[in-house]
Protein backbone atom coordinates (compact mmCIF):
# COMPACT_ATOMS: atom_id res chain seq x y z
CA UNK A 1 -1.98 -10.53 -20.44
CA UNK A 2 -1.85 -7.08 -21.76
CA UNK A 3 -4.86 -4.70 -21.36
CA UNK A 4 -6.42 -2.51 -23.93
CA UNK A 5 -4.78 0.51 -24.60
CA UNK A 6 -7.46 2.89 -26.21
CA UNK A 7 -7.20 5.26 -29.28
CA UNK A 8 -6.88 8.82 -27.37
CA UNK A 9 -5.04 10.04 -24.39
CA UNK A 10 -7.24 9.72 -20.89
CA UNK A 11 -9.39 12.55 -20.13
CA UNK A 12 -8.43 15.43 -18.02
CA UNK A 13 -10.22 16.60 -14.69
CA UNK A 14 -11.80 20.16 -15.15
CA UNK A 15 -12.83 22.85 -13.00
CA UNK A 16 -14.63 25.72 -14.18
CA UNK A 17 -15.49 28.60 -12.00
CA UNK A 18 -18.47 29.92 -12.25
CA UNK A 19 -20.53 32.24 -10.13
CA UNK A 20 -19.79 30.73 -6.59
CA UNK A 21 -16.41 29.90 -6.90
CA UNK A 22 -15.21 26.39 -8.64
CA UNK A 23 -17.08 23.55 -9.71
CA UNK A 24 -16.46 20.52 -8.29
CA UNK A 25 -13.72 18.02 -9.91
CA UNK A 26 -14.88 15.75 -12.55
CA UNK A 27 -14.47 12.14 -12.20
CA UNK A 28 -11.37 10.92 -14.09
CA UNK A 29 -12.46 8.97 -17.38
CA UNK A 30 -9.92 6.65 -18.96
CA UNK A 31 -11.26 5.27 -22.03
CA UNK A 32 -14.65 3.96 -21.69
CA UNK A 33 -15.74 4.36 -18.41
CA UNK A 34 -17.59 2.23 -15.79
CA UNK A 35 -21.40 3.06 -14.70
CA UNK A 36 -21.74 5.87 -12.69
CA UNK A 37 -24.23 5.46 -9.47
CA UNK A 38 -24.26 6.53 -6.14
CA UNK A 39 -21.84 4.52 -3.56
CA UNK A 40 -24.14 2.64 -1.04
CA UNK A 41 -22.80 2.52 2.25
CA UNK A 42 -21.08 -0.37 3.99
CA UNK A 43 -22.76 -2.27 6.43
CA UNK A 44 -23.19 -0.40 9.88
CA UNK A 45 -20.11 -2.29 11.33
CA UNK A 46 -18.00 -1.35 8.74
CA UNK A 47 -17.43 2.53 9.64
CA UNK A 48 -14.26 2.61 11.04
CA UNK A 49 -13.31 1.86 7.24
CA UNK A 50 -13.89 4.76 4.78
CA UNK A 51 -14.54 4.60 1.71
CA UNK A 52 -11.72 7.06 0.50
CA UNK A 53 -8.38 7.68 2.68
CA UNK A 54 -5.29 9.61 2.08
CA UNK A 55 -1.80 11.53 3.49
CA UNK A 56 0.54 13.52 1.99
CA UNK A 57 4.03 15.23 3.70
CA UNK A 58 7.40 16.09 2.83
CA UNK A 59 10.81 15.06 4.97
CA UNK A 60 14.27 16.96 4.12
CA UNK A 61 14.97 14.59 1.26
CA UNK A 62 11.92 12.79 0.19
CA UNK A 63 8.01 13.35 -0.59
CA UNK A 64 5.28 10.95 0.79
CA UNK A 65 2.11 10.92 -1.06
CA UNK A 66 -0.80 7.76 -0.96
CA UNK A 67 -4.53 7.50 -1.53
CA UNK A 68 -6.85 4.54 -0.66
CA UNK A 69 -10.17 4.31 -2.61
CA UNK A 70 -13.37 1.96 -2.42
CA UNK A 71 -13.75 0.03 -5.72
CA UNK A 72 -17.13 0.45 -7.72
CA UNK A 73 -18.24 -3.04 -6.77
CA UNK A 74 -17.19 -3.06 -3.11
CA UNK A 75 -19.50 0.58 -3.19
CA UNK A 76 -22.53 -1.56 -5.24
CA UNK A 77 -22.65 -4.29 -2.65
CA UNK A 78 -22.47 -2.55 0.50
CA UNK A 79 -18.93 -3.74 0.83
CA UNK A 80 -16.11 -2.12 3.27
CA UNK A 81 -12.56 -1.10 1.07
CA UNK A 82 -10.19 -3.89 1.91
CA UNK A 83 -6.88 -2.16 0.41
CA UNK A 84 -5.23 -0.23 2.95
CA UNK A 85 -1.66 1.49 3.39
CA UNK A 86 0.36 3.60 6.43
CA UNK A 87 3.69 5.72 6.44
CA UNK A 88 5.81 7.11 9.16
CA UNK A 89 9.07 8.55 9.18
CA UNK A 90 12.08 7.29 11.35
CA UNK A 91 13.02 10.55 12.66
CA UNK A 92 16.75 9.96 13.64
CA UNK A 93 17.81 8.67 9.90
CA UNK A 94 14.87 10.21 7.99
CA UNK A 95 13.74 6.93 6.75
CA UNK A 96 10.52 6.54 5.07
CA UNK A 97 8.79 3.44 6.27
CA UNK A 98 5.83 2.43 4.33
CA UNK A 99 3.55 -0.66 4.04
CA UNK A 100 0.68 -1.68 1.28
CA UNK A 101 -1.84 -3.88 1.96
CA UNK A 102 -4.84 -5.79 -0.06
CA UNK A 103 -7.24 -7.93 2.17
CA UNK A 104 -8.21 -11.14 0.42
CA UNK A 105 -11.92 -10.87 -0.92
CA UNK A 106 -12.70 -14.51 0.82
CA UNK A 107 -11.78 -13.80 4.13
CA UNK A 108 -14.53 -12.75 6.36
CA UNK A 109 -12.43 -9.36 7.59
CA UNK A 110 -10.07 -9.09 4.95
CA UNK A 111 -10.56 -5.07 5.69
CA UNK A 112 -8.97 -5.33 9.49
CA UNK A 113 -6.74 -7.79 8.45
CA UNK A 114 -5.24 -5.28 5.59
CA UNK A 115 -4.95 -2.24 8.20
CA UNK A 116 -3.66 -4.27 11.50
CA UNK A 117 -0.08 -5.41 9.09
CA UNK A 118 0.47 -2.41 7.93
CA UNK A 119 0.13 -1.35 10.97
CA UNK A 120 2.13 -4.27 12.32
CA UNK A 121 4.95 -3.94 9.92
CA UNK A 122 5.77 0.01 10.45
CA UNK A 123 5.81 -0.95 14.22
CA UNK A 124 8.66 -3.52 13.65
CA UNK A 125 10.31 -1.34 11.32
CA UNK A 126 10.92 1.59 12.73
CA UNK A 127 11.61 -0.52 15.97
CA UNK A 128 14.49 -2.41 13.96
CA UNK A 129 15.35 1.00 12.45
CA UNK A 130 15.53 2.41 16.11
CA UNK A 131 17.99 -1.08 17.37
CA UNK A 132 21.64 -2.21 17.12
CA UNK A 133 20.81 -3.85 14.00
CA UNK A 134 20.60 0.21 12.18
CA UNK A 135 18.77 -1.97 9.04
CA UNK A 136 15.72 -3.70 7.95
CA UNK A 137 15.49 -7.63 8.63
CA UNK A 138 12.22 -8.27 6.24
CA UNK A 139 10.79 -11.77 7.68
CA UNK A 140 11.17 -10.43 11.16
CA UNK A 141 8.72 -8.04 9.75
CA UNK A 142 6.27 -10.67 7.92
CA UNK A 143 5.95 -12.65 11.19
CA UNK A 144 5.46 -9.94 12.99
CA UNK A 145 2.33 -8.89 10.78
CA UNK A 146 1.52 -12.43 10.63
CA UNK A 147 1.58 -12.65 14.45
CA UNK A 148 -0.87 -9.43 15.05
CA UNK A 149 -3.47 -11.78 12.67
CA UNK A 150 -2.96 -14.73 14.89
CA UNK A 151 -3.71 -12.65 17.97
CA UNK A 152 -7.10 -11.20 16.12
CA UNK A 153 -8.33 -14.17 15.73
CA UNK A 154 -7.62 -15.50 18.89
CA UNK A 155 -9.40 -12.56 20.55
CA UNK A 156 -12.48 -13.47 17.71
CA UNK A 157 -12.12 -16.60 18.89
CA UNK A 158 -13.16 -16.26 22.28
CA UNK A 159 -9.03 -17.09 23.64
CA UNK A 160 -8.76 -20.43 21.52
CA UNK A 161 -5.69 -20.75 20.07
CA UNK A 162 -6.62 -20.61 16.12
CA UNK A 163 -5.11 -22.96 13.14
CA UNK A 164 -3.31 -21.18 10.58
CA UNK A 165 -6.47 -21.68 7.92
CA UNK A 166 -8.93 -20.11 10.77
CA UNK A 167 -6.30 -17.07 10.58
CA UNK A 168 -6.74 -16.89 7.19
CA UNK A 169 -10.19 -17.17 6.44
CA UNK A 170 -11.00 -13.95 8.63
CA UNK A 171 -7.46 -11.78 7.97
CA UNK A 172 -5.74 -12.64 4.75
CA UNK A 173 -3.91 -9.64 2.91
CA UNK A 174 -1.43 -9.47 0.79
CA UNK A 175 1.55 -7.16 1.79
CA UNK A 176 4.21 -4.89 0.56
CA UNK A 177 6.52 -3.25 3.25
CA UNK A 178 9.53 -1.61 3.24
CA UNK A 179 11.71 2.16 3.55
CA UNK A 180 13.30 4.84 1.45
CA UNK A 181 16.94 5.26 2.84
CA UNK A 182 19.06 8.09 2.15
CA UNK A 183 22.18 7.90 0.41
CA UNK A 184 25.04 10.19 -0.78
CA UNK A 185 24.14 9.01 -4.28
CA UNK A 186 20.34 9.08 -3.96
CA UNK A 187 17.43 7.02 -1.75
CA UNK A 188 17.62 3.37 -1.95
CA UNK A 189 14.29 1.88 -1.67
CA UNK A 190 14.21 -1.62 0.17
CA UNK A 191 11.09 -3.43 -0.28
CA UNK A 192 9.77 -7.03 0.42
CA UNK A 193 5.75 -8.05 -0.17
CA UNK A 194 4.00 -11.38 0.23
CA UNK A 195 1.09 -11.80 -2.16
CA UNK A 196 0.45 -10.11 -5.55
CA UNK A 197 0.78 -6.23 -4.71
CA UNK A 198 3.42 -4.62 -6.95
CA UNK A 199 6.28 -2.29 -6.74
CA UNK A 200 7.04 0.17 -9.90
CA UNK A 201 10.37 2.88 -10.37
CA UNK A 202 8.48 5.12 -12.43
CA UNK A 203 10.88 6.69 -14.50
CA UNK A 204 8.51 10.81 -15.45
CA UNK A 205 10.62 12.04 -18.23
CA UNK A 206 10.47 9.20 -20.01
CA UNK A 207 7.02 7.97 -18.51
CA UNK A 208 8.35 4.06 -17.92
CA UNK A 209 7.28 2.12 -15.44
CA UNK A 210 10.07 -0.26 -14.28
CA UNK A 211 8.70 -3.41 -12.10
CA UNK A 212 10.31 -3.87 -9.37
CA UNK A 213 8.80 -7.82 -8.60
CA UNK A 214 7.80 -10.62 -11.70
CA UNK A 215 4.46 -10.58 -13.03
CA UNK A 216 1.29 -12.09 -11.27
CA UNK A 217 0.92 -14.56 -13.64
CA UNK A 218 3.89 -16.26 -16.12
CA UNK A 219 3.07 -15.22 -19.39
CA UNK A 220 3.51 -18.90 -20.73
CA UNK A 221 1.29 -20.77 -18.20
CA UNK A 222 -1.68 -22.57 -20.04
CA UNK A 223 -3.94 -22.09 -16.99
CA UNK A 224 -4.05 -18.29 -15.58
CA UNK A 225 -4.88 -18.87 -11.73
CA UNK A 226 -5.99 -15.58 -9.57
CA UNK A 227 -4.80 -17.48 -6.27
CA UNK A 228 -2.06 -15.86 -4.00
CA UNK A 229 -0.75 -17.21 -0.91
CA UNK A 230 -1.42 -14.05 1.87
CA UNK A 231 -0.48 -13.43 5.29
CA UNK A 232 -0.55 -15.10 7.76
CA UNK A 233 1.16 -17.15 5.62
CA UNK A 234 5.04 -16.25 5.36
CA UNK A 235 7.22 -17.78 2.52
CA UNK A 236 10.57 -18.86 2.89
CA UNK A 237 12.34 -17.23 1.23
CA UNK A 238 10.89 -14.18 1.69
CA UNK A 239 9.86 -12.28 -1.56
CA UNK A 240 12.78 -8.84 -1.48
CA UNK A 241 14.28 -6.35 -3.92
CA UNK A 242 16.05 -3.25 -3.56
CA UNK A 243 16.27 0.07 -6.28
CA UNK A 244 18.67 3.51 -6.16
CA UNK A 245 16.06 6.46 -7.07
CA UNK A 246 17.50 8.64 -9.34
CA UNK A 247 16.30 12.51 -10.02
CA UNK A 248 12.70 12.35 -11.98
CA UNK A 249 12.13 8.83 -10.73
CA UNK A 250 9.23 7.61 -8.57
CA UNK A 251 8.46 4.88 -6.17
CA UNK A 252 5.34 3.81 -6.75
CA UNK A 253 3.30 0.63 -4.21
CA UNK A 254 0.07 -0.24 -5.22
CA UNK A 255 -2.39 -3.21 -5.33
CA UNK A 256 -3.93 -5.06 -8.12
CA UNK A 257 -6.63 -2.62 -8.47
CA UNK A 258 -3.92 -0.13 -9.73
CA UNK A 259 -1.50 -2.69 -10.77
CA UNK A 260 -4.46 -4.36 -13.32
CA UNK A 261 -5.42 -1.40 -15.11
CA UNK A 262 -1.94 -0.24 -15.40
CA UNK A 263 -1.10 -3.10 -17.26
CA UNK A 264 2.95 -2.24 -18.60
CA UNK A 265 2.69 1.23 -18.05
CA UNK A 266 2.35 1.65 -22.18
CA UNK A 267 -1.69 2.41 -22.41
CA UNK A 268 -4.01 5.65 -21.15
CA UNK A 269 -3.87 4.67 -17.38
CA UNK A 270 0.47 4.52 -17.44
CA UNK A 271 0.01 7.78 -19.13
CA UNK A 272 -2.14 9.74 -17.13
CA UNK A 273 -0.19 8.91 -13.81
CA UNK A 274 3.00 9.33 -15.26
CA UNK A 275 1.46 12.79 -16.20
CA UNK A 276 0.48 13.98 -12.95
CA UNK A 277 3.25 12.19 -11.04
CA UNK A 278 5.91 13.99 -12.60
CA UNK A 279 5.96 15.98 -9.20
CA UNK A 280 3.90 15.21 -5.87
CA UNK A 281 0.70 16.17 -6.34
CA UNK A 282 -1.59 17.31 -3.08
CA UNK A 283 -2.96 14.22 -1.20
CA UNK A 284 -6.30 14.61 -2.08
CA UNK A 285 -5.88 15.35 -5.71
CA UNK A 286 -3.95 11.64 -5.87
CA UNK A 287 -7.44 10.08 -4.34
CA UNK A 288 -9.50 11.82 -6.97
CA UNK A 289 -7.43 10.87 -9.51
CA UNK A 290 -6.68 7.11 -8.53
CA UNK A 291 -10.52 7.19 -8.53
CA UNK A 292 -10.19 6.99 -12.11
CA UNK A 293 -13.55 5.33 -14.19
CA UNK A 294 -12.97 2.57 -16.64
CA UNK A 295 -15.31 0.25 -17.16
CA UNK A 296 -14.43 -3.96 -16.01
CA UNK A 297 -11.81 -2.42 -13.31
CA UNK A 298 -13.97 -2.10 -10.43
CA UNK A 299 -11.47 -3.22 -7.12
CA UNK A 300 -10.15 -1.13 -4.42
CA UNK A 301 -7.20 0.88 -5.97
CA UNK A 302 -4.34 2.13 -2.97
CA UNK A 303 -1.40 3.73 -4.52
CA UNK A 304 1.71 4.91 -2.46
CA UNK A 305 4.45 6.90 -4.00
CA UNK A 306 7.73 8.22 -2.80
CA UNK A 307 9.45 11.34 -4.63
CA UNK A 308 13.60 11.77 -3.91
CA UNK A 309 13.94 15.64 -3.61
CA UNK A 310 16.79 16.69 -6.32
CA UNK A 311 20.07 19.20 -4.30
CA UNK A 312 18.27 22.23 -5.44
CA UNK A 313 14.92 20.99 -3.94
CA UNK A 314 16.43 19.53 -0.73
CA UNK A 315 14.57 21.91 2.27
């Protein structure tokens, strides 16, 4: 399916000065945009799970930027964000380990499930980065993540040992994990994911989006279904691609909340990221403007991008 593109480029965040210094930011419109209302807070449980999150650093060779926002809905119905994502940096190869993660709306604590396997697969990674092994081995990864659910909801369950579908129906996620190596002839990104996230090369000058895994849904099916298969669940064979980052190309992980919008990277949204991606913006400027409005895309949005630092930039 291809989403509507619009007649005019996306609007562009102002801010005026005035008497007291700037104004504050504008929200981002793209196109029509969604109804604007106050965000209602989550329940009173739900705090250790902000609405907005984001990080931003640089290594020798590569920049790190991602944002994490509460969709419009999940802020209507007193809902916690259930996207969530987490970076580190292997400091003896300068690897950048990264992992994206989209709770499933019908499990009960999507939200913890989302940030305990990212959280789970940067542990194993930079652990297998740190062994004999020197490389990645992805469904050592995905079990591990699928093991830290299984020991959740054992703990939630009071020390029973919980079936697979009692795992699921309090921690599914969707997952995309993986690292930015370096290389004499540029970073080679190594990715694997388990769901319906999606991996882009954004390519600025020319403002392409390259996907780096096959659309959600086969563009000859008769039936569209929304269902994934999430963690704890872990395929076999494990979902895996690899890409070489040339200069003025960007990694981009996100979930469907960026990923639907986006569309094929042709329309307003594809063109105002590949706008102010062309370089790595500050952290916070990548929240405000991944908290885009359009109207019918209302999900949490999480968006992690790597940028490979050219010779003259290296530092």
């Amino acid at each position: 399916m291809k989403f509507p593109r619009g007649d005019g480029p996306a609007a562009a965040p102002t801010a005026p000065v005035g008497a007291h210094g700037p104004a504050p930011w504008q929200r981002v419109t793209v196109g029509v945009p969604g109804p604007e209302f106050e965000a209602r807070p989550p329940g009173q449980y739900d705090f250790d799970f902000p609405d907005t999150e984001c990080d931003g650093w640089s290594t020798p060779s590569l920049s790190l930027r991602f944002a994490s926002v509460r969709g419009a809905k999940h802020r209507y119905y007193r809902q916690p964000r259930q996207d969530a994502a987490r970076a580190a940096v292997h400091e003896s190869t300068g690897s950048v380990v990264f992992a994206v993660a989209d709770g499933v709306s019908s499990a009960a604590n999507s939200e913890l499930g989302a940030v305990e396997a990212c959280r789970a697969s940067i542990e194993m990674m930079l652990h297998q980065l740190s062994g004999d092994q020197d490389k990645l081995v992805f469904p050592e990864v995905a079990r591990h993540a699928a093991e830290r659910l299984r020991e959740l909801a054992r703990w939630r369950l009071n020390g029973k040992e919980p079936q697979p579908s009692e795992v699921a129906g309090l921690y599914a996620t969707t997952l995309v994990a993986g690292a930015v190596h370096a290389h004499p002839s540029g970073p080679v990104a190594e990715i694997c994911r388990i769901g319906d996230s999606g991996a882009w090369v954004l390519d600025s000058p020319s403002g392409r989006y390259q996907p780096l895994f096959g659309p959600k849904t086969d563009s000859e099916a008769l039936v569209v279904s929304n269902e994934v298969t999430p963690l704890p669940h872990v395929p076999d064979p494990l979902e895996h691609t690899s890409a070489r980052l040339d200069s003025g190309q960007v990694l981009l992980i996100g979930t469907d909340g960026f990923e639907d919008p986006l569309g094929d990277g042709d329309g307003q949204v594809g063109s105002l990221f590949a706008r102010h991606l062309a370089a790595p913006p500050p952290a916070l400027w990548l929240a405000h403007l991944l908290d885009f409005s359009r109207e019918t895309f209302d999900d949490d949005r999480t968006l992690l991008a790597v940028w490979p630092h050219s010779t003259a930039e290296s530092r």
